[in-house]
N, C-alpha and C. Protein backbone atom coordinates (compact mmCIF):
# COMPACT_ATOMS: atom_id res chain seq x y z
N UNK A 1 74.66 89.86 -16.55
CA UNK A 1 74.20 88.77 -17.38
C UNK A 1 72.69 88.90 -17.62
N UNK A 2 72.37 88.66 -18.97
CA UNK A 2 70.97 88.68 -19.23
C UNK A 2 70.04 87.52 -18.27
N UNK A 3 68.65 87.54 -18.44
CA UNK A 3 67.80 86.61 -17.81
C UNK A 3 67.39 85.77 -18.71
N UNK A 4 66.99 84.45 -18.44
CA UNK A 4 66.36 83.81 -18.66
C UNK A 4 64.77 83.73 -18.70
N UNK A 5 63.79 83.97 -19.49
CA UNK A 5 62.34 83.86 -19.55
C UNK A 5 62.06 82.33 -19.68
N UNK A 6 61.79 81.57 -18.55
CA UNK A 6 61.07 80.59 -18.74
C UNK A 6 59.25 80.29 -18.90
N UNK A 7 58.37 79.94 -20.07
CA UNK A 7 57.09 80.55 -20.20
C UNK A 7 56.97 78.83 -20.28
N UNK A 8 56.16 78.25 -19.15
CA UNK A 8 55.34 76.87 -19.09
C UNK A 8 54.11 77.43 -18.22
N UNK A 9 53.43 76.69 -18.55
CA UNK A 9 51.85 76.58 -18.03
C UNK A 9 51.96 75.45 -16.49
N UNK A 10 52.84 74.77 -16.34
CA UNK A 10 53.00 73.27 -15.47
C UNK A 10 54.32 74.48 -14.38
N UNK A 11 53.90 74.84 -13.01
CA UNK A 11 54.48 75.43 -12.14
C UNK A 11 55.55 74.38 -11.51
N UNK A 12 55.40 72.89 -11.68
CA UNK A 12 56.25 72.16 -11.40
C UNK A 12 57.32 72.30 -12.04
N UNK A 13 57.34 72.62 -13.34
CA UNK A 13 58.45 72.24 -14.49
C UNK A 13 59.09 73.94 -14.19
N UNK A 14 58.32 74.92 -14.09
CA UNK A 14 59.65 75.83 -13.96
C UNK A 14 60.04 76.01 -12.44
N UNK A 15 59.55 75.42 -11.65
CA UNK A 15 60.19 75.09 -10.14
C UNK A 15 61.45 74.59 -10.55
N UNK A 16 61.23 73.45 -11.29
CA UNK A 16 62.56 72.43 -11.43
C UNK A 16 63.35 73.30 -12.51
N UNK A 17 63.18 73.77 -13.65
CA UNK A 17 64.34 74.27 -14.37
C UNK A 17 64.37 75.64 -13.68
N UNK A 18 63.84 76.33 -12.60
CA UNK A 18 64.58 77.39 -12.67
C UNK A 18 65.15 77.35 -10.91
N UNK A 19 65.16 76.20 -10.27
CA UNK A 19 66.06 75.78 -9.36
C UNK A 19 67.14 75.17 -10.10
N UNK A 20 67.40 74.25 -10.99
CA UNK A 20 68.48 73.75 -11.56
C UNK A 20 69.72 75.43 -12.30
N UNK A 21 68.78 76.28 -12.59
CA UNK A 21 69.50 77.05 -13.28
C UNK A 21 70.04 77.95 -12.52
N UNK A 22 69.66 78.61 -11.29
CA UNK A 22 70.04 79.06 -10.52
C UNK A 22 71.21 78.73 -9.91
N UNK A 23 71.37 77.61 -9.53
CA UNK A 23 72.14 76.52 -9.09
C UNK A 23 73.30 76.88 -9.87
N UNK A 24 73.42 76.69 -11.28
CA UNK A 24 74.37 76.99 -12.08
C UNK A 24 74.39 78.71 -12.24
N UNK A 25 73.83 79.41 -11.53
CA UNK A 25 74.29 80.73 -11.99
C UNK A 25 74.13 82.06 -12.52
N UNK A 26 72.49 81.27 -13.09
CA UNK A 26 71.84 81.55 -13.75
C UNK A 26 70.53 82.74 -13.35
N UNK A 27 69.74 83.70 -14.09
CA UNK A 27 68.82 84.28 -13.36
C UNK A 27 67.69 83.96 -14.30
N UNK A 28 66.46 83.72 -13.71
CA UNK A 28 65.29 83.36 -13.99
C UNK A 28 64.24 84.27 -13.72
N UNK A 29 63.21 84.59 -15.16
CA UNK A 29 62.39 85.16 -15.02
C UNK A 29 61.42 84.10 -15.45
N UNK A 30 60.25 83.98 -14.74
CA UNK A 30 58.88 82.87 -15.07
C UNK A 30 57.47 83.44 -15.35
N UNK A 31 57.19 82.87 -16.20
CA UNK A 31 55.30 82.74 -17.01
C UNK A 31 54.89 81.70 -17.28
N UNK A 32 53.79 81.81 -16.48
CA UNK A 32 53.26 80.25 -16.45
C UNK A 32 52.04 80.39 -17.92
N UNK A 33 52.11 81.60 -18.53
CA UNK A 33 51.75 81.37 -20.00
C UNK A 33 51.99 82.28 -20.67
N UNK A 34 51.65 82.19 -22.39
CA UNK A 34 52.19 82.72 -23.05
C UNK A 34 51.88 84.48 -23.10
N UNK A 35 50.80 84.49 -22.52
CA UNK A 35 50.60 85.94 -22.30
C UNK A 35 51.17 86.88 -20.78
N UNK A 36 51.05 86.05 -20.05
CA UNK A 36 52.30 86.48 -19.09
C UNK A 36 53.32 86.85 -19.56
N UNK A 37 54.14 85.83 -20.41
CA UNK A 37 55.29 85.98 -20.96
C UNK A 37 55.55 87.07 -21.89
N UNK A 38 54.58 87.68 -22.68
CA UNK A 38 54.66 88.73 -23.67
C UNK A 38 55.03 89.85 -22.53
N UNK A 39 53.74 89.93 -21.53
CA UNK A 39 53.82 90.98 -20.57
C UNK A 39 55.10 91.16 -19.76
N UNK A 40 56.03 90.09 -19.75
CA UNK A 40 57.55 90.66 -18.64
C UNK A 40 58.12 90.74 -20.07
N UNK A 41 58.02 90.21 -21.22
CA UNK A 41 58.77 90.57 -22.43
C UNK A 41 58.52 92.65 -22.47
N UNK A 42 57.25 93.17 -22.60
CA UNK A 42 57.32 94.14 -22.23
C UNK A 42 57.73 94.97 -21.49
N UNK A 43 58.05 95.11 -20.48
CA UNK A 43 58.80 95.39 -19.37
C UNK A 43 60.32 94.87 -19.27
N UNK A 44 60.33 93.70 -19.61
CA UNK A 44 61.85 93.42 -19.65
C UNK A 44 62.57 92.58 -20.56
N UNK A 45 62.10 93.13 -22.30
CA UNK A 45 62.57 92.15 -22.76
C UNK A 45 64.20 92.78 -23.26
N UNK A 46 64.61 93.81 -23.18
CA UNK A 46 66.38 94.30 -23.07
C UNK A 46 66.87 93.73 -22.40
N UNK A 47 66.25 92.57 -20.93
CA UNK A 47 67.08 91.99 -19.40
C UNK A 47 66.88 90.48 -20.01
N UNK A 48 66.00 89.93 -21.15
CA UNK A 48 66.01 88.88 -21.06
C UNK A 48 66.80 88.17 -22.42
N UNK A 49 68.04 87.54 -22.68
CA UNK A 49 69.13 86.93 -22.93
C UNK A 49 68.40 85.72 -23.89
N UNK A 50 67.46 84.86 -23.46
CA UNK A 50 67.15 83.72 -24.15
C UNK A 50 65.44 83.18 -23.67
N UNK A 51 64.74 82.42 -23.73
CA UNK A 51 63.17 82.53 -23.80
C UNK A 51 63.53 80.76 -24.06
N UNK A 52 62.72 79.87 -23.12
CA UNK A 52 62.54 78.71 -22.57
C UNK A 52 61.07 78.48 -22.80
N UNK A 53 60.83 78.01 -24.10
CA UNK A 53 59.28 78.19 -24.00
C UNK A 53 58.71 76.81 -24.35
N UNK A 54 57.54 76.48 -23.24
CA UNK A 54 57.00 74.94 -23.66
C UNK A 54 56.10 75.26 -25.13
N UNK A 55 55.71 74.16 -25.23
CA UNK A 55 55.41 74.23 -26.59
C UNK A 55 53.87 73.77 -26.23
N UNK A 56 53.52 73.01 -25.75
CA UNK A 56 52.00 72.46 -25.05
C UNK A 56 51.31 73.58 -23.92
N UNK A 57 50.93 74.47 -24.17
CA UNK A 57 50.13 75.27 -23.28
C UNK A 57 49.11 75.49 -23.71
N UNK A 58 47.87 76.29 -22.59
CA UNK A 58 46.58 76.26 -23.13
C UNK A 58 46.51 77.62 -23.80
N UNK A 59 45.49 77.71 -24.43
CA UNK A 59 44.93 79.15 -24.39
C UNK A 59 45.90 79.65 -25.97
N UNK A 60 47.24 79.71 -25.55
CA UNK A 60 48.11 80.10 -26.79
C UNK A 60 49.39 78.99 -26.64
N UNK A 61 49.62 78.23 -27.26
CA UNK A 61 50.63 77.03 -27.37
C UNK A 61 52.17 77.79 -28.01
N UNK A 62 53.11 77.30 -27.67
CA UNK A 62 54.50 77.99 -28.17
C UNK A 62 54.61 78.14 -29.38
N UNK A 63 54.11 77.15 -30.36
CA UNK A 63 53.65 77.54 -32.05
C UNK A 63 53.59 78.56 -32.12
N UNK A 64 52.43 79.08 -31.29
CA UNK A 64 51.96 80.59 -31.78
C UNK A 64 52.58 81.76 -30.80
N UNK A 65 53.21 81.09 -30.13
CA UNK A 65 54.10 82.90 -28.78
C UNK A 65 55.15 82.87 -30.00
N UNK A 66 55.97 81.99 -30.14
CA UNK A 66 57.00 82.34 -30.76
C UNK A 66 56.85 82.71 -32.68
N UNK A 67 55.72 82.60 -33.20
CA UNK A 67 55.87 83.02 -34.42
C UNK A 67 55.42 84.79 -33.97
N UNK A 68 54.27 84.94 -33.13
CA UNK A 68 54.32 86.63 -32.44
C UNK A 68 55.10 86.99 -32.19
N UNK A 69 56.29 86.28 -31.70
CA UNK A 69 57.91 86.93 -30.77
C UNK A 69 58.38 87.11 -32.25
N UNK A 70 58.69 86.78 -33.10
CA UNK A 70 59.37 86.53 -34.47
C UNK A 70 58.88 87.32 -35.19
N UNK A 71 57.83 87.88 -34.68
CA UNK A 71 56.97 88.99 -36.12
C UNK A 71 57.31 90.43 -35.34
N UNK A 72 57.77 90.37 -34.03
CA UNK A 72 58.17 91.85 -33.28
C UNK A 72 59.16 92.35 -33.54
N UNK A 73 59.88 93.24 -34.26
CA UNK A 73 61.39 93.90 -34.45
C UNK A 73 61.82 93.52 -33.38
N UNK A 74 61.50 94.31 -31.99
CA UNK A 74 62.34 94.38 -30.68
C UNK A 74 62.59 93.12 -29.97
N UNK A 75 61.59 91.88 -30.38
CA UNK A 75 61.94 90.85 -29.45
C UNK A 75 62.39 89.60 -30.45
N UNK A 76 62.54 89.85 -31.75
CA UNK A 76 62.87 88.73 -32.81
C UNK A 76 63.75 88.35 -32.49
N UNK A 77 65.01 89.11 -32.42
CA UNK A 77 66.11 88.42 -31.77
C UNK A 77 66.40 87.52 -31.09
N UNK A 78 65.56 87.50 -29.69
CA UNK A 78 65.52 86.81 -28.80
C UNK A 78 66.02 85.49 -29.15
N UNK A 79 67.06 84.71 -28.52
CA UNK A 79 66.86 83.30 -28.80
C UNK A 79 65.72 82.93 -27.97
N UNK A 80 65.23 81.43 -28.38
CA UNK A 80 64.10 80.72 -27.95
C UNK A 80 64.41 78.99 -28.03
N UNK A 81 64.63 78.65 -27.14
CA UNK A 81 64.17 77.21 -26.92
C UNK A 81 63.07 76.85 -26.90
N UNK A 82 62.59 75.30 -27.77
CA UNK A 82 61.11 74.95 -27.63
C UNK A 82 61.57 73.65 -26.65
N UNK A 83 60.81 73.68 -25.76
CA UNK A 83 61.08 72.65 -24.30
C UNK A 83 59.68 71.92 -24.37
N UNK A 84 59.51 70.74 -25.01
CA UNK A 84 58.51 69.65 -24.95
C UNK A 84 58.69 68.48 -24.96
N UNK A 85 57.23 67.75 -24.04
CA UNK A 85 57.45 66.50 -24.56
C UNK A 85 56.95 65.74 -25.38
N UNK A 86 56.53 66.59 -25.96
CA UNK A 86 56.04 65.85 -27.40
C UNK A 86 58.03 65.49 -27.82
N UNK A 87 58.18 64.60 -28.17
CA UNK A 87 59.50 63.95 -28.76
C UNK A 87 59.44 63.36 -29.76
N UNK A 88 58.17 63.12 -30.81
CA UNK A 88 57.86 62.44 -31.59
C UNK A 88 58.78 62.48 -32.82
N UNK A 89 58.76 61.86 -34.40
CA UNK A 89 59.32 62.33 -35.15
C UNK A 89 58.68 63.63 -35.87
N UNK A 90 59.78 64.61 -35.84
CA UNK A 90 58.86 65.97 -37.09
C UNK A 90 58.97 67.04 -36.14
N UNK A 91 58.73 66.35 -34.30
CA UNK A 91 58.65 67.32 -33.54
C UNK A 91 59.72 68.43 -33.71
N UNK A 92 60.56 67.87 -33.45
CA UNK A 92 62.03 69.06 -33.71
C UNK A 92 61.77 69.84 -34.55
N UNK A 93 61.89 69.49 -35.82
CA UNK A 93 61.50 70.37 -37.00
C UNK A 93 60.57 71.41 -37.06
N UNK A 94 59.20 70.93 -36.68
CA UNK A 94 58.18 71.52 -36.45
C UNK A 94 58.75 72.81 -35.79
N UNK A 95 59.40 72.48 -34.30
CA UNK A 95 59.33 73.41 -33.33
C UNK A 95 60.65 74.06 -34.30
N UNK A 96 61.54 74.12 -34.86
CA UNK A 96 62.74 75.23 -35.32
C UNK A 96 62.75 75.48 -36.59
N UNK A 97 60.93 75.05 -37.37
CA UNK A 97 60.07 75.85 -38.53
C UNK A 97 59.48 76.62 -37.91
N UNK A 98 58.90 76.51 -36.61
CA UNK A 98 57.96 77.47 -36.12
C UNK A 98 59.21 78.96 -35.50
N UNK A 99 60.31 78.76 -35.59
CA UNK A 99 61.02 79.79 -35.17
C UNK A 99 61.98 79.53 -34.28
N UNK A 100 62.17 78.63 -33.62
CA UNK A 100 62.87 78.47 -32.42
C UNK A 100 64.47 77.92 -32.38
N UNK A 101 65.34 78.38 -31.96
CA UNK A 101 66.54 78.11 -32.21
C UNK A 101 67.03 77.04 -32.02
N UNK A 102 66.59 76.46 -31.13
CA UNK A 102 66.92 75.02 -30.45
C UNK A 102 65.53 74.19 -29.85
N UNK A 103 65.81 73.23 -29.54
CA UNK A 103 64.72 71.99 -29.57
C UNK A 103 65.47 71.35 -27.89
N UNK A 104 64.72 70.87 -26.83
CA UNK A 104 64.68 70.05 -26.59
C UNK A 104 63.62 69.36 -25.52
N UNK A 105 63.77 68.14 -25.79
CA UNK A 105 62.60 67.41 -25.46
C UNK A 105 62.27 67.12 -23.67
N UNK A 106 60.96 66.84 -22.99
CA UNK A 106 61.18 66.63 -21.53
C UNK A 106 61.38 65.19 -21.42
N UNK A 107 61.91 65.10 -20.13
CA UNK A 107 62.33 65.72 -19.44
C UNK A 107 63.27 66.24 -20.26
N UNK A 108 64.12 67.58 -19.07
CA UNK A 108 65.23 68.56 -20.12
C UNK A 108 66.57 67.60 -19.41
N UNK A 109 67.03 67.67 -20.86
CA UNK A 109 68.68 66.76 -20.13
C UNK A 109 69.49 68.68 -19.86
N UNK A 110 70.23 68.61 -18.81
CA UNK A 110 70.55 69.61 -18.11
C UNK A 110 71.59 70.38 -18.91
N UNK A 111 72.43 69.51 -18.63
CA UNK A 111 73.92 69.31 -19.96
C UNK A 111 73.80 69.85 -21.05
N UNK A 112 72.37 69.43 -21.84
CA UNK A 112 72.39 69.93 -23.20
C UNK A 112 71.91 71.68 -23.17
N UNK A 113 71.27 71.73 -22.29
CA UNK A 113 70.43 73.01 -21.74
C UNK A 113 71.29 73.94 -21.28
N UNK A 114 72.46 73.40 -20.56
CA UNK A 114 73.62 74.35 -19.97
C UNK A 114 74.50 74.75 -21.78
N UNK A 115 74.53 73.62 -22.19
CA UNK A 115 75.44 73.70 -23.76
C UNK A 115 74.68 75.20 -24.45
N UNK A 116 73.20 75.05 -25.01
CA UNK A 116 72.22 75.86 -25.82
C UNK A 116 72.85 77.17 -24.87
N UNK A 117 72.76 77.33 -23.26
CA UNK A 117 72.80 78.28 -22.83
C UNK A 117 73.67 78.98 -23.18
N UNK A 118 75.06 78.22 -23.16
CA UNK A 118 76.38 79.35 -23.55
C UNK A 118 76.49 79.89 -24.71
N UNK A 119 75.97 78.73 -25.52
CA UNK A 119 76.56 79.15 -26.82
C UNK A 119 75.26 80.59 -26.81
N UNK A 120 74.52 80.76 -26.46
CA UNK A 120 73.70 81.88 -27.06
C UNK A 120 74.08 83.41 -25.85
N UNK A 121 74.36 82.36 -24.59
CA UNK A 121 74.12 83.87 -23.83
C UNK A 121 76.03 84.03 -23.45
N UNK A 122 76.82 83.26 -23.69
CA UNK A 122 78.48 83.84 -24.03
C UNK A 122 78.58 84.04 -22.54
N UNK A 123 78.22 82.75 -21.65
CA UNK A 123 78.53 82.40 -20.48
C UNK A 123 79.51 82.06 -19.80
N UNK A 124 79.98 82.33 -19.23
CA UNK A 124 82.07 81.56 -19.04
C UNK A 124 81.41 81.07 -17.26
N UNK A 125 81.49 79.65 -17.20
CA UNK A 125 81.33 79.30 -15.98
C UNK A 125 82.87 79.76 -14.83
């Protein structure tokens, strides 16, 4: 089974989603930013299945990892979740104009997160 790239800046938040995901089954790779995240994308982006990316980080914000992920032949593919809490109206949109396959807001409802998961990574619990 492919990995999971979770890329947040907040070490709390991928403590918690990548203990919850594990839990279910799941394997987790973590970057606590967006340039971390390019760098295990280099090294392992053939192992990684789907990309969990906050959208509020410093330095480079998910706006801009994922329109770079989207401009790469080798990693366009990638699905990408935008995981924020910005929840406002437009937010959604914003985040799956900026590239991203799916939207959802924090906290992450689990359920919906396990749903996005299968349908992209063809998971059979």
């Amino acid at each position: 089974m492919k990995n999971i790239l979770i890329v947040d800046d907040d070490s709390r938040n991928i403590f918690a989603l990548k203990a919850v995901l594990k839990a279910k089954g799941y394997n987790c790779l973590t970057a606590i930013s967006a340039a971390e995240g390019f760098d295990l994308l280099s090294t392992s982006g053939n192992e990684v299945g789907i990309i969990l990316m906050d959208m509020m980080m410093p330095d480079m914000d998910g706006y801009e990892a994922i329109t770079t992920i989207r401009k790469n032949d080798i990693l366009a593919p990638i699905p990408i979740v935008a995981i924020t809490a910005q929840a406002m109206v437009g937010d959604r949109e914003k985040c799956l104009n900026a590239g991203a396959n799916a939207y959802l807001p924090k906290p992450v409802n689990v359920d919906a997160l396990v749903e996005i998961l299968h349908a992209h990574l063809n998971k059979d619990d």
